[in-house]
N, C-alpha and C. Protein backbone atom coordinates (compact mmCIF):
# COMPACT_ATOMS: atom_id res chain seq x y z
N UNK A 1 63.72 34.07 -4.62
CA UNK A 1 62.46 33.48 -4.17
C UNK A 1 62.32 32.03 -4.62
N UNK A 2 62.71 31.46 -5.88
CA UNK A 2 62.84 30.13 -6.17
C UNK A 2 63.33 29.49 -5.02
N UNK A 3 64.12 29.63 -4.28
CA UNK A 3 64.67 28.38 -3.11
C UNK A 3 63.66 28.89 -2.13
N UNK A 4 62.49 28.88 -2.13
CA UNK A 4 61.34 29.19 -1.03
C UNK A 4 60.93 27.84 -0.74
N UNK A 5 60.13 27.47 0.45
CA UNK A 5 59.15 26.25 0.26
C UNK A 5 58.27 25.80 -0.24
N UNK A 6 58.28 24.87 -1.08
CA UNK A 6 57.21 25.07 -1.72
C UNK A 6 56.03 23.43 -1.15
N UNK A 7 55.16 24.23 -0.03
CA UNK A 7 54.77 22.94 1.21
C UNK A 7 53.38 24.07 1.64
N UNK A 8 52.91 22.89 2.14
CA UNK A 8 51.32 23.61 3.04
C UNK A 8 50.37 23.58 2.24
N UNK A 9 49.64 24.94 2.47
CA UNK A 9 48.56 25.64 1.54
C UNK A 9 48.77 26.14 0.58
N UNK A 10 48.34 26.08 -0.58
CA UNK A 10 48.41 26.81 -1.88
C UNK A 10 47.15 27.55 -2.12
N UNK A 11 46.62 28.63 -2.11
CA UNK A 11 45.48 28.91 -2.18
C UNK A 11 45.44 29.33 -3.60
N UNK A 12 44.17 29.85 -4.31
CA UNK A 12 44.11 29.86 -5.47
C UNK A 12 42.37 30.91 -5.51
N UNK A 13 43.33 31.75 -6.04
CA UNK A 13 41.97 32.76 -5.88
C UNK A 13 40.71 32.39 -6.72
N UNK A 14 39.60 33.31 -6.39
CA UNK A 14 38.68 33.10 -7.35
C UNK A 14 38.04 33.85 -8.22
N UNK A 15 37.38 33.73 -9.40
CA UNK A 15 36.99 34.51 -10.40
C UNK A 15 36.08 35.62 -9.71
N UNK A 16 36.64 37.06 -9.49
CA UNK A 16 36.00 38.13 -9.06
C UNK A 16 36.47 39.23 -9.83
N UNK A 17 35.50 40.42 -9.88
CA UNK A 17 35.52 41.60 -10.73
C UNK A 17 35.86 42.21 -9.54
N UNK A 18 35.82 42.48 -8.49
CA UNK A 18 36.09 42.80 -6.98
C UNK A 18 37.25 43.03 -6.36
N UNK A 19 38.07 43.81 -7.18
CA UNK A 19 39.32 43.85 -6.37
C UNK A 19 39.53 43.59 -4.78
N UNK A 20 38.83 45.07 -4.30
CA UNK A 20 38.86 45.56 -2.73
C UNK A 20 38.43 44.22 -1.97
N UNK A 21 37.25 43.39 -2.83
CA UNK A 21 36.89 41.89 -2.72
C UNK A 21 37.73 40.89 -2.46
N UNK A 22 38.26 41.02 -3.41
CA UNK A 22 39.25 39.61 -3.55
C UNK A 22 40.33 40.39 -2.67
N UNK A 23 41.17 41.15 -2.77
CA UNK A 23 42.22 41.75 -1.90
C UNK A 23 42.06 41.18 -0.34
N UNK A 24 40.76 41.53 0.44
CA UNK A 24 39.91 41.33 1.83
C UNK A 24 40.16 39.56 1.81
N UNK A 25 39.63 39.09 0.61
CA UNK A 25 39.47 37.85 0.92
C UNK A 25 40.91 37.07 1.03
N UNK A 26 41.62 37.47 0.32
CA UNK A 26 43.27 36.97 0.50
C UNK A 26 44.19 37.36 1.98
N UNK A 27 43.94 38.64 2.17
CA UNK A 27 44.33 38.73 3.42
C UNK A 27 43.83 37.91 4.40
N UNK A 28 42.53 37.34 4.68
CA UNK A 28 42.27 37.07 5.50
C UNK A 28 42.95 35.34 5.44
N UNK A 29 43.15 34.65 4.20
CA UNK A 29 44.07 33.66 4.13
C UNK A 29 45.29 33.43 4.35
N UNK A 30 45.91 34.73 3.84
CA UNK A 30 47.51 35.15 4.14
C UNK A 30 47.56 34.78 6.02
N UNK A 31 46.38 35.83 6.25
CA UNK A 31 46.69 35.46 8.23
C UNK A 31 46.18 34.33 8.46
N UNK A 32 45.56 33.62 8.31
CA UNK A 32 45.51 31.97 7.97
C UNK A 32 46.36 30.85 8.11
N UNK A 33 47.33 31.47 6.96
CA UNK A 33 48.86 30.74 7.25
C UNK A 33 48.91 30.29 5.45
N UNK A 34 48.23 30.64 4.52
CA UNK A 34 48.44 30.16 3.19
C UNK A 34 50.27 30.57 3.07
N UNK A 35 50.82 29.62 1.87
CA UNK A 35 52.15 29.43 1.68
C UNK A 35 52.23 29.75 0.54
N UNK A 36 51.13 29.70 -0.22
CA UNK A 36 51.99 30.55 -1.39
C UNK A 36 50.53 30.56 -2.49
N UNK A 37 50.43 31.59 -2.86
CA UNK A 37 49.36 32.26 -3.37
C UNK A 37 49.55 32.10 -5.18
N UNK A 38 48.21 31.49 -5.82
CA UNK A 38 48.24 31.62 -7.37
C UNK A 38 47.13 32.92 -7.51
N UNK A 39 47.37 33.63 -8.52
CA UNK A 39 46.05 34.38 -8.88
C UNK A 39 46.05 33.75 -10.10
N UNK A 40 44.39 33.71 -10.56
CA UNK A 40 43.76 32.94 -11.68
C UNK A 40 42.55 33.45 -11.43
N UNK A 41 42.38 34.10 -12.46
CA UNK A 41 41.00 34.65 -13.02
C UNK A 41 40.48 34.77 -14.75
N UNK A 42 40.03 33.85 -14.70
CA UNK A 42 39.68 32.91 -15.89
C UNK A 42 38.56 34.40 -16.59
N UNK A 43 37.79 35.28 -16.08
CA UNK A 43 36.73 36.10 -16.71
C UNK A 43 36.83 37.45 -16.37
N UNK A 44 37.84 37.85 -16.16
CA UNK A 44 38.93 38.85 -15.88
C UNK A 44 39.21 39.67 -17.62
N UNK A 45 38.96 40.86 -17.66
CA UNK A 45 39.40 41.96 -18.61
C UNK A 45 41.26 41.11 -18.72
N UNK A 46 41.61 42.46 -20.01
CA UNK A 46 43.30 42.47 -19.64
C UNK A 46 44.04 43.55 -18.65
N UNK A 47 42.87 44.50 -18.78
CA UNK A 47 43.07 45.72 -17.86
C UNK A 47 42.63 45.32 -16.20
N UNK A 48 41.72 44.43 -16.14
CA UNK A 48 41.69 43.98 -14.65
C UNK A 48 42.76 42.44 -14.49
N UNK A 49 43.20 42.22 -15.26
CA UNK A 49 43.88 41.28 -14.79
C UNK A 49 45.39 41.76 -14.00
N UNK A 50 45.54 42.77 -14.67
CA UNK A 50 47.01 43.91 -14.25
C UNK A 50 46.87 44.52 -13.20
N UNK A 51 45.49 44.90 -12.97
CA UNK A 51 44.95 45.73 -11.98
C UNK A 51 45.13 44.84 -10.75
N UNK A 52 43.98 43.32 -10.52
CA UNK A 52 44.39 42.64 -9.50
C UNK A 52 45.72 42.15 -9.07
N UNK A 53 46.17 42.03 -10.39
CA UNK A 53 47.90 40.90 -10.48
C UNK A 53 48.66 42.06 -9.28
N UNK A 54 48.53 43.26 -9.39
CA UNK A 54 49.63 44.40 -9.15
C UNK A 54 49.07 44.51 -7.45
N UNK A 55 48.06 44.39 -7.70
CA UNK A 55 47.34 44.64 -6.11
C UNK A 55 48.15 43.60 -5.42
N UNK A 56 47.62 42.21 -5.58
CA UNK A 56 47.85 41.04 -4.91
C UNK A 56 49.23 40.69 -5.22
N UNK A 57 50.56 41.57 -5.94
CA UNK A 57 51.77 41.40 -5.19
C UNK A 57 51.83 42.50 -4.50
N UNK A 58 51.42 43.46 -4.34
CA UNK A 58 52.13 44.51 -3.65
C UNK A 58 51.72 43.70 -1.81
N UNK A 59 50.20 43.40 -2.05
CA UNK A 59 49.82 42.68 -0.61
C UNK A 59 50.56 41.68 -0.28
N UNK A 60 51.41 40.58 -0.94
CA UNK A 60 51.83 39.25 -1.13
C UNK A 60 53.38 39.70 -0.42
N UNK A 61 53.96 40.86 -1.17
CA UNK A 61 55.34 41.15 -0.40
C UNK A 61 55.33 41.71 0.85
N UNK A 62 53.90 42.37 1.25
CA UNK A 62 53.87 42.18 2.86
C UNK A 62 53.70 41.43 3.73
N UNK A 63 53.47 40.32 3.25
CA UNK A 63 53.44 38.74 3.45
C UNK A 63 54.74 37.87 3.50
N UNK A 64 55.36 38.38 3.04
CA UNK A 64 56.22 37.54 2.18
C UNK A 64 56.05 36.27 2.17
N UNK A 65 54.79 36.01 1.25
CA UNK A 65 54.36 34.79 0.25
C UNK A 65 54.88 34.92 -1.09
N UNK A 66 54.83 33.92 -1.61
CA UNK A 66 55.31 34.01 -2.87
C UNK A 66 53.71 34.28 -3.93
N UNK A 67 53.56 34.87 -4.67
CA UNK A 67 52.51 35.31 -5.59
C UNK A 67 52.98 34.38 -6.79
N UNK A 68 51.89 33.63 -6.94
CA UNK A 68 52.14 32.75 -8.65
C UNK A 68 51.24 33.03 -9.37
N UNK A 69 51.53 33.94 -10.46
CA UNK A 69 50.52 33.56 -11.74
C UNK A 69 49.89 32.54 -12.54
N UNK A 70 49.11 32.71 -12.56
CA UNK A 70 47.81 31.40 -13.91
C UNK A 70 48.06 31.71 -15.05
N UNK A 71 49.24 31.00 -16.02
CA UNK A 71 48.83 31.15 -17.48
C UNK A 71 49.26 32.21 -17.84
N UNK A 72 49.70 33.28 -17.20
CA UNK A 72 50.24 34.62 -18.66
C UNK A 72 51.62 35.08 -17.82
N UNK A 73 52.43 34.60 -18.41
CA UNK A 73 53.82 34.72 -18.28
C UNK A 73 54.10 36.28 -18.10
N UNK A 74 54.03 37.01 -19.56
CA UNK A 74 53.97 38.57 -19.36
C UNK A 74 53.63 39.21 -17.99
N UNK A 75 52.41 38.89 -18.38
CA UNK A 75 51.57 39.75 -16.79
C UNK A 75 52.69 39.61 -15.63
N UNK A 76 52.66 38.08 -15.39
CA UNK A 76 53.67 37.46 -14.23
C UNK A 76 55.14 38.63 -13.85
N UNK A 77 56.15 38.89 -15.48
CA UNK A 77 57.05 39.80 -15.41
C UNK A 77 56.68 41.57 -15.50
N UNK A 78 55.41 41.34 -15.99
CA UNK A 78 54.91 43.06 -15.71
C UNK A 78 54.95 43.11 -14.36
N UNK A 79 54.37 42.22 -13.52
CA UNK A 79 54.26 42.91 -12.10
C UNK A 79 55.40 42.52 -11.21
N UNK A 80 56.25 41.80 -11.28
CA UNK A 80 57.05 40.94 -10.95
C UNK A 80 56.84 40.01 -9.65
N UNK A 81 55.82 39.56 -9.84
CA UNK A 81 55.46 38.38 -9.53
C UNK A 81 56.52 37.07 -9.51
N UNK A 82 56.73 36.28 -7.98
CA UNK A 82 57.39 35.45 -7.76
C UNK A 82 57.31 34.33 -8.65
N UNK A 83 56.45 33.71 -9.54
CA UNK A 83 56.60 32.79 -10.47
C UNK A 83 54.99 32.89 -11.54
N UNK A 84 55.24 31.99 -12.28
CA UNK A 84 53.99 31.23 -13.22
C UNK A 84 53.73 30.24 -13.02
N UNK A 85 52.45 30.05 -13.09
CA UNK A 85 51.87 28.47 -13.61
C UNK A 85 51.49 28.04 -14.42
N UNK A 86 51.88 27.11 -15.28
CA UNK A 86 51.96 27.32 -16.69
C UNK A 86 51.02 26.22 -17.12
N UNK A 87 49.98 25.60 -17.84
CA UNK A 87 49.16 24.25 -18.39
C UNK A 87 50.00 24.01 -19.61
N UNK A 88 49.49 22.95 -20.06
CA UNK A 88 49.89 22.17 -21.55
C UNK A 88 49.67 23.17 -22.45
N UNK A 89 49.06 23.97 -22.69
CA UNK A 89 48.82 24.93 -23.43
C UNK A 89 49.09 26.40 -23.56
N UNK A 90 50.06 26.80 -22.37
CA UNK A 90 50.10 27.98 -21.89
C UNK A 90 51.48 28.32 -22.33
N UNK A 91 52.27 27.70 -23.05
CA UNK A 91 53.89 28.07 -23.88
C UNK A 91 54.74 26.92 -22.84
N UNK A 92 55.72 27.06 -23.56
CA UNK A 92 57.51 26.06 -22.78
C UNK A 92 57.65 26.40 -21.71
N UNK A 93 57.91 25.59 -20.80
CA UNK A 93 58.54 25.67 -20.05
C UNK A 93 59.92 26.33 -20.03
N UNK A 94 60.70 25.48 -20.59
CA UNK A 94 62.06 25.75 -20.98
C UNK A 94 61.69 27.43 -21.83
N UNK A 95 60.88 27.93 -22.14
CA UNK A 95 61.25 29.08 -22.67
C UNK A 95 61.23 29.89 -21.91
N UNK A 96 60.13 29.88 -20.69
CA UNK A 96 59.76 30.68 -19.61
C UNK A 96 60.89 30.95 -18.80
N UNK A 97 61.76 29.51 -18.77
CA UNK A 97 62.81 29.75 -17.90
C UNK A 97 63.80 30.13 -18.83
N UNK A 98 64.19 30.88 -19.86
CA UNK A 98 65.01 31.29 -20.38
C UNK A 98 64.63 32.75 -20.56
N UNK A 99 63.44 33.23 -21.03
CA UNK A 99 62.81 34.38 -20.50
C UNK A 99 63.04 35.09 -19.27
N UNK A 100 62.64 34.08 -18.17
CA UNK A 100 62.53 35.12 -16.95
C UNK A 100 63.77 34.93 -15.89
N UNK A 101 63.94 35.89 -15.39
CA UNK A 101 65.25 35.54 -14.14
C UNK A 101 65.42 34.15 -13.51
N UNK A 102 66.13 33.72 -13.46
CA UNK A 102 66.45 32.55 -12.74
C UNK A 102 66.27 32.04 -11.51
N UNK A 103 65.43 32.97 -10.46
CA UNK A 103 65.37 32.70 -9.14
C UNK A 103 63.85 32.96 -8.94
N UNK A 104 62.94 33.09 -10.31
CA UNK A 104 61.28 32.94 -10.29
C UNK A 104 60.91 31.62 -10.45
N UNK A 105 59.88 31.10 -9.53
CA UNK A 105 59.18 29.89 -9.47
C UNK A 105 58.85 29.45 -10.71
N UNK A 106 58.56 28.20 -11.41
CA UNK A 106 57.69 28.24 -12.32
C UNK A 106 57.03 26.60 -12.23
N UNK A 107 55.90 27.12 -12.13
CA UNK A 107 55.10 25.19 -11.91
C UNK A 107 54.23 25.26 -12.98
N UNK A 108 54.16 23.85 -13.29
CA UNK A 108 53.23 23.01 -14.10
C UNK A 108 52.70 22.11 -13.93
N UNK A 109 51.38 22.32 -14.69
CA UNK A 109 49.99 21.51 -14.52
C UNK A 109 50.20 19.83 -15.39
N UNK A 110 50.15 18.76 -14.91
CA UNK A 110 50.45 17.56 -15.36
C UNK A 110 49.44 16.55 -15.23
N UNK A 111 47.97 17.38 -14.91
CA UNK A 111 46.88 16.46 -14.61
C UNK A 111 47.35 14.83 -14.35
N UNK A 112 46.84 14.27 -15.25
CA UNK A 112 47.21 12.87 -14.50
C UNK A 112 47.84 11.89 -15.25
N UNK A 113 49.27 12.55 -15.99
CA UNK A 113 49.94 12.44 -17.34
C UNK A 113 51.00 12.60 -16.47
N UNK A 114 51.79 11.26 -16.08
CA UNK A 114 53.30 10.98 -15.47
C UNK A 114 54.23 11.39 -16.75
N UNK A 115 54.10 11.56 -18.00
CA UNK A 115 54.98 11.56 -18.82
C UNK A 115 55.31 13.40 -18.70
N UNK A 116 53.96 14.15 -18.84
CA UNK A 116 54.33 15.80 -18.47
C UNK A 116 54.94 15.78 -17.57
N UNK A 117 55.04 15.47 -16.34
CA UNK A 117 55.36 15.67 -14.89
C UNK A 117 57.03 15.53 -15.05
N UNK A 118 57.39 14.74 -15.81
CA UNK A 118 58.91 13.78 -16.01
C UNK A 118 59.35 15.24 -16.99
N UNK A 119 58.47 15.65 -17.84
CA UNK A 119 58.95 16.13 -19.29
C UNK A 119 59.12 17.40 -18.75
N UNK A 120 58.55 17.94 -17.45
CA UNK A 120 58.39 19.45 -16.93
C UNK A 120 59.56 19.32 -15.82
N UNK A 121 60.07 18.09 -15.21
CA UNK A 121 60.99 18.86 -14.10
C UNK A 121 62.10 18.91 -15.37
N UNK A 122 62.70 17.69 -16.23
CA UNK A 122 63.35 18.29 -17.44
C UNK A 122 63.70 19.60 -17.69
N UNK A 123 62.68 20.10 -17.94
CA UNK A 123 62.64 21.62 -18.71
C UNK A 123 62.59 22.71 -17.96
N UNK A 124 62.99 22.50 -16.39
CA UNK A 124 63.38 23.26 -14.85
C UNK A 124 61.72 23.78 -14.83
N UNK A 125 60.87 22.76 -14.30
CA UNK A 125 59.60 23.24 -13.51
C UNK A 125 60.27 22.95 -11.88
N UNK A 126 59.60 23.86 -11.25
CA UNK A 126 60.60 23.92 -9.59
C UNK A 126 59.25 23.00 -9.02
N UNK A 127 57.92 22.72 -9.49
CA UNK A 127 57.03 22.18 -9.03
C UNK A 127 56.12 21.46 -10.30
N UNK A 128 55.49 20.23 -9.86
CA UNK A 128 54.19 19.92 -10.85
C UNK A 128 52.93 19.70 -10.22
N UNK A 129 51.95 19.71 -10.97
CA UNK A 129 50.59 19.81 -10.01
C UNK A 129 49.82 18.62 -10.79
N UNK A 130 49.28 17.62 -10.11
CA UNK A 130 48.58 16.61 -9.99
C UNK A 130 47.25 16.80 -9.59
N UNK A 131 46.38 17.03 -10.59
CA UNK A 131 44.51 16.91 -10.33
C UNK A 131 43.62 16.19 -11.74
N UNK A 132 42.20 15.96 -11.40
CA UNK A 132 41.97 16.59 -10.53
C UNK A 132 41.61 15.39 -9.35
N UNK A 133 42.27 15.31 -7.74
CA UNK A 133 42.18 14.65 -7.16
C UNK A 133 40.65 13.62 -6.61
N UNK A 134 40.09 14.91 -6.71
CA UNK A 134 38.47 15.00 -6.45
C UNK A 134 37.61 15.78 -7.54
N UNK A 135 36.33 15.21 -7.37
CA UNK A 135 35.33 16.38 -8.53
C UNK A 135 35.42 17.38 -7.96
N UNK A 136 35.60 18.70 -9.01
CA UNK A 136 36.02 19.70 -8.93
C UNK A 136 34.93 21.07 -9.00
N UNK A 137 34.68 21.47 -8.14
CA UNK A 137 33.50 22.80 -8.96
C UNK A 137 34.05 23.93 -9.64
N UNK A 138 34.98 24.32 -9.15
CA UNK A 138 36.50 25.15 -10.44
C UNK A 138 36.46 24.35 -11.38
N UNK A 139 36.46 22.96 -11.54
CA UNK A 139 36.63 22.65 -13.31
C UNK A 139 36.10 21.22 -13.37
N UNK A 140 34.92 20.92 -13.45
CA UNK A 140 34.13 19.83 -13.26
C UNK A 140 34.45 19.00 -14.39
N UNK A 141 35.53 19.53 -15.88
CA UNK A 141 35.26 18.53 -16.53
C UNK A 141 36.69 18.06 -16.15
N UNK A 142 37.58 18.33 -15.42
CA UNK A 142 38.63 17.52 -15.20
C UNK A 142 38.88 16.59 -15.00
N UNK A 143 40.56 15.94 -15.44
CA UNK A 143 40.35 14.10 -15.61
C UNK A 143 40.90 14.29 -14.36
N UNK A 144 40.43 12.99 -14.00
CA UNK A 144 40.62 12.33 -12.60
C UNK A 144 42.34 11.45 -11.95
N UNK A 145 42.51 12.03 -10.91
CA UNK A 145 44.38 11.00 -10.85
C UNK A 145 43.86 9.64 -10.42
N UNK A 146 44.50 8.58 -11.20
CA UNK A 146 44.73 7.21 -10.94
C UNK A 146 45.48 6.70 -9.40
N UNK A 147 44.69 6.04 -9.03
CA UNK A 147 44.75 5.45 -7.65
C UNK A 147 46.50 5.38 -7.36
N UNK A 148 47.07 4.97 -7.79
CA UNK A 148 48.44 4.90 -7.88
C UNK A 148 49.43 5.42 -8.65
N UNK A 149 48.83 6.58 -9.14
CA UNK A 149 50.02 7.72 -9.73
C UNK A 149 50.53 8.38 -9.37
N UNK A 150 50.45 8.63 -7.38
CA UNK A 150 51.30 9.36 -6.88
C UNK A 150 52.52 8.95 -6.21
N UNK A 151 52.44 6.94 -6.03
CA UNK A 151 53.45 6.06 -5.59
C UNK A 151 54.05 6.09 -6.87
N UNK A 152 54.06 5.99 -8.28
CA UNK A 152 54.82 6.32 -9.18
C UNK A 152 55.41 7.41 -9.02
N UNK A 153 54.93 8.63 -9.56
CA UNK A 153 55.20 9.78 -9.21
C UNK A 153 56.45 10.14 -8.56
N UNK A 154 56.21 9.59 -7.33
CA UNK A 154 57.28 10.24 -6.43
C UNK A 154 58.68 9.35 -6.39
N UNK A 155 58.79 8.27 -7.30
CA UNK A 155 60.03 7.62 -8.13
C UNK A 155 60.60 8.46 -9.15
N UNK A 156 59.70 9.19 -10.00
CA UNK A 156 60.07 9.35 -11.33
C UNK A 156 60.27 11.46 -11.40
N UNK A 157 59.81 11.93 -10.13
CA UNK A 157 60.33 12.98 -9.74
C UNK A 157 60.81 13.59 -8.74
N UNK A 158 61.69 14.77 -8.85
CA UNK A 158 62.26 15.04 -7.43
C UNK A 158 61.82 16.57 -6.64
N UNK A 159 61.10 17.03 -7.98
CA UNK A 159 60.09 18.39 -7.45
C UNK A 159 59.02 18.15 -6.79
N UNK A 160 59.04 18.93 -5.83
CA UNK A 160 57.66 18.72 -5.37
C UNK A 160 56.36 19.16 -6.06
N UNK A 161 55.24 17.54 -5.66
CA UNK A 161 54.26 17.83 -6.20
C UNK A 161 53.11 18.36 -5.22
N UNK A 162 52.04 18.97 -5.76
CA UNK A 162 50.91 20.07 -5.57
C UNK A 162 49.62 19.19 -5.88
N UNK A 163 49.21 18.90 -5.15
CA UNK A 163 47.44 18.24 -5.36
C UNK A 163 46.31 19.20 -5.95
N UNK A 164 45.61 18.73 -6.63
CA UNK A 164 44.78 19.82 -7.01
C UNK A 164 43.03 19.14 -7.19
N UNK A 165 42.16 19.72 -7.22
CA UNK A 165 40.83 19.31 -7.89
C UNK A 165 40.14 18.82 -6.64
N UNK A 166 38.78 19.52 -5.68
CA UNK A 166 37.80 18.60 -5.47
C UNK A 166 38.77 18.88 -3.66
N UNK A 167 39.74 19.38 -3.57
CA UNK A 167 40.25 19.42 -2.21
C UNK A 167 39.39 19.91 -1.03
N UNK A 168 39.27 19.15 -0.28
CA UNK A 168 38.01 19.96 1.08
C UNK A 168 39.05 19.00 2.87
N UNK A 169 38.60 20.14 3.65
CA UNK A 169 39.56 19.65 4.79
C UNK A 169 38.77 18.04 5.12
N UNK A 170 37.75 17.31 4.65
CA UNK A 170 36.92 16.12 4.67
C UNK A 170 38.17 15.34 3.75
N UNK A 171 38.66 15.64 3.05
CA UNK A 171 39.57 14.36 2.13
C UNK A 171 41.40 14.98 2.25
N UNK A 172 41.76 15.82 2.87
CA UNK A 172 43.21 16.82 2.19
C UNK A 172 44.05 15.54 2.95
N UNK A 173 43.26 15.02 3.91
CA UNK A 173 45.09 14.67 4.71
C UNK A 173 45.49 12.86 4.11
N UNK A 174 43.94 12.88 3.25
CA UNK A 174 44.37 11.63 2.10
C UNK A 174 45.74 12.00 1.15
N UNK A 175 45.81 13.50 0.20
CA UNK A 175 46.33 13.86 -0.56
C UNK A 175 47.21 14.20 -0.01
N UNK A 176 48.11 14.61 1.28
CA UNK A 176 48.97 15.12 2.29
C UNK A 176 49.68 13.44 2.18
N UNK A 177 48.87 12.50 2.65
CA UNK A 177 49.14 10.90 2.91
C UNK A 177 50.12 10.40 1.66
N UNK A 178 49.73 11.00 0.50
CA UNK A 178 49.87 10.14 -0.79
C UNK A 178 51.29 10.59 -1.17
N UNK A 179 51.85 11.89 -0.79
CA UNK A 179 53.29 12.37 -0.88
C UNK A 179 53.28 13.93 -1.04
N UNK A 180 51.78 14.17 -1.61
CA UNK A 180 51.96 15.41 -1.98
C UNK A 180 52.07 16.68 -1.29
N UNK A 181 53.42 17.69 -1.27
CA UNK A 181 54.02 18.29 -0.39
C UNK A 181 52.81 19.83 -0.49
N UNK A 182 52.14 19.76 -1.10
CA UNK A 182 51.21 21.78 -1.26
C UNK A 182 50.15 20.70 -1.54
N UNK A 183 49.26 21.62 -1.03
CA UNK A 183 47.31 21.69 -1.89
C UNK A 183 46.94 22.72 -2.36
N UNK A 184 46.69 22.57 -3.23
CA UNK A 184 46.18 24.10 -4.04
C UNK A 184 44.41 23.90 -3.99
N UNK A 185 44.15 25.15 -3.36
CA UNK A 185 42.57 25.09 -2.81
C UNK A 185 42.06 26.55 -3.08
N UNK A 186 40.63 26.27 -3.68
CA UNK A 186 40.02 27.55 -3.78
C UNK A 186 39.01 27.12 -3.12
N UNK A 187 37.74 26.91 -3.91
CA UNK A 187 36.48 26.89 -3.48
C UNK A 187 36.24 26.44 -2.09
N UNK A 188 36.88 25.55 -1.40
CA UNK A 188 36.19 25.33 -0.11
C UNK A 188 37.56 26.53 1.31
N UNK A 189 38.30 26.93 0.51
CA UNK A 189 38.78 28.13 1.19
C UNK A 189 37.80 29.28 1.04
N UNK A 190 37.92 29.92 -0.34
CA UNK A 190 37.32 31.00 -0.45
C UNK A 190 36.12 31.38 -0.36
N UNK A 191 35.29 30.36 -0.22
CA UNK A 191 33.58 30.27 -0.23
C UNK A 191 33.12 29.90 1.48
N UNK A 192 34.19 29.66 1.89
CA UNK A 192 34.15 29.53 3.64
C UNK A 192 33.78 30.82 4.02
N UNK A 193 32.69 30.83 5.27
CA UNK A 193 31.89 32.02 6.15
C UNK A 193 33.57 32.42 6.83
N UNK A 194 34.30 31.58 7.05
CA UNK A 194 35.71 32.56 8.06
C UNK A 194 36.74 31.78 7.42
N UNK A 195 37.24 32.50 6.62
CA UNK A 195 38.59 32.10 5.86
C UNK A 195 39.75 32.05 6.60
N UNK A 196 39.74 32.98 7.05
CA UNK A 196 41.22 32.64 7.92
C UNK A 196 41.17 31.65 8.75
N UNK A 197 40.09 31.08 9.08
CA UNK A 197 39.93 30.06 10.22
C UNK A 197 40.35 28.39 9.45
N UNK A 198 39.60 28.91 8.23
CA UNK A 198 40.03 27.82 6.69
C UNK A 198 41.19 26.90 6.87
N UNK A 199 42.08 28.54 6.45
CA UNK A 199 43.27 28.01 6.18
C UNK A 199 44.24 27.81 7.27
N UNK A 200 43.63 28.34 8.28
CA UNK A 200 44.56 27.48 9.69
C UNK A 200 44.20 26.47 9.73
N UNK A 201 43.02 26.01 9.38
CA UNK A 201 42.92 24.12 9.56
C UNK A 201 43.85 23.64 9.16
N UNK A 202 43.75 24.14 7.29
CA UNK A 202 44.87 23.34 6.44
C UNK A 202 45.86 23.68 6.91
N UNK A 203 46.35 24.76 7.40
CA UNK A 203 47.64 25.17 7.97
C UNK A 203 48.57 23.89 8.57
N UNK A 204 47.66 23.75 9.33
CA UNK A 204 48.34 23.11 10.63
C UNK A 204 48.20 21.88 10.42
N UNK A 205 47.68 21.07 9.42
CA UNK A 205 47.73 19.72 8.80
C UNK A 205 48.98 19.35 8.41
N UNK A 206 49.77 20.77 7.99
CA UNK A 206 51.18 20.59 7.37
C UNK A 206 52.17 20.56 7.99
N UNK A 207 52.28 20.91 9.54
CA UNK A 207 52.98 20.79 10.10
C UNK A 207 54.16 19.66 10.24
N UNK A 208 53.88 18.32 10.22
CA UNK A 208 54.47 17.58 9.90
C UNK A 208 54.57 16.97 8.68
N UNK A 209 55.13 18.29 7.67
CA UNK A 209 55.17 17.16 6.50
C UNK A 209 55.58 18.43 5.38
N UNK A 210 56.33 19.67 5.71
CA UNK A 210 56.88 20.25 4.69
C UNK A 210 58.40 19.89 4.08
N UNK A 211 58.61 20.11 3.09
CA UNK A 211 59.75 19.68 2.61
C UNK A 211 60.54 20.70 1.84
N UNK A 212 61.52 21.27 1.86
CA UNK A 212 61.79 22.16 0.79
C UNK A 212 62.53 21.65 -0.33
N UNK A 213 62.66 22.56 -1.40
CA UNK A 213 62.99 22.22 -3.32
C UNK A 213 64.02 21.50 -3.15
N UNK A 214 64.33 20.26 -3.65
CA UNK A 214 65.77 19.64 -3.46
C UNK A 214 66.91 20.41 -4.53
């Protein structure tokens, strides 16, 4: 699954106690056209985090999307989940990839710190994620990317990068413009009256402009 694309939509679930909930609401993105799915549930038990994680791959391999975990590596290999996403705080990189099979995704969060981004493809991140692009209602205190850190950026790495923070189909094809190959989007996906309709917008924004892992 590592040599997948990693381009389009990134959707990014949202904090629900709601399995049968959240399950409904992903499908209807999956037929959408989303490319590759994070679960992240920040107020989530440990017993519901296993519970959704297991749901949303078993749904994900009827998809065949790739399922990425938020932050807990374990969980990620309990269910065997196509990769992690790992923050500054969430363990090594380089350990994750010595840990887990060699053909699982693993991306990292590099907010708006060119030196992580450099220090993570290093340490075999297959992706880095750049936010927060826009104010964010997922994480309002996030720092903001510098007007020109993605024309750097795309000198100083060869993974593809992932936009993140504040994304709405009103600003995406700025962040599409700037190099960045995925958008990772919750709130104005998942809080949409017709989701699947959502993510065919973004869908089809990408059309000209996926790239796969060099």
């Amino acid at each position: 699954m590592r040599n997948t694309e990693i381009s389009g939509l990134y959707a990014i679930t949202p904090d629900t106690e709601n399995t049968q909930d959240l399950l409904h609401r992903v499908r209807q993105a999956l037929d959408g056209g989303v490319r590759l799915l994070q679960y992240r549930n920040k107020l989530a038990s440990e017993s519901l985090l296993r519970e959704q994680a297991a749901a949303l791959a078993q749904l994900c391999r009827q998809y065949q999307i790739p399922l990425i975990i938020n932050d807990h590596l374990q969980l990620a290999i309990s269910v065997d989940a196509d990769g992690v996403h790992l923050g500054s705080s969430d363990g090594s990189i380089q350990a994750a990839r010595e840990e887990w099979r060699k053909n699982k995704i693993i991306g990292a969060s590099c907010y708006n710190q060119l030196d992580l981004a450099v220090l993570a493809e290093e340490q075999g991140a297959d992706y880095i994620a750049f936010g927060a692009f826009f104010p964010s209602s997922t994480k309002p205190a996030a720092v903001s990317v510098p007007a020109d850190l993605m024309q750097i950026a795309r000198q100083k790495v060869t993974v593809p990068i992932i936009g993140i923070g504040g994304i709405q189909l009103s600003n995406v094809e700025l962040v599409i413009n700037s190099g960045c190959a995925a958008v990772a989007v919750c709130a104005d996906l998942f809080q949409s009256a017709d989701i699947r309709e959502r993510a065919s917008r973004y869908s089809c924004l990408f059309q000209n402009f996926s790239k796969p892992i060099q």
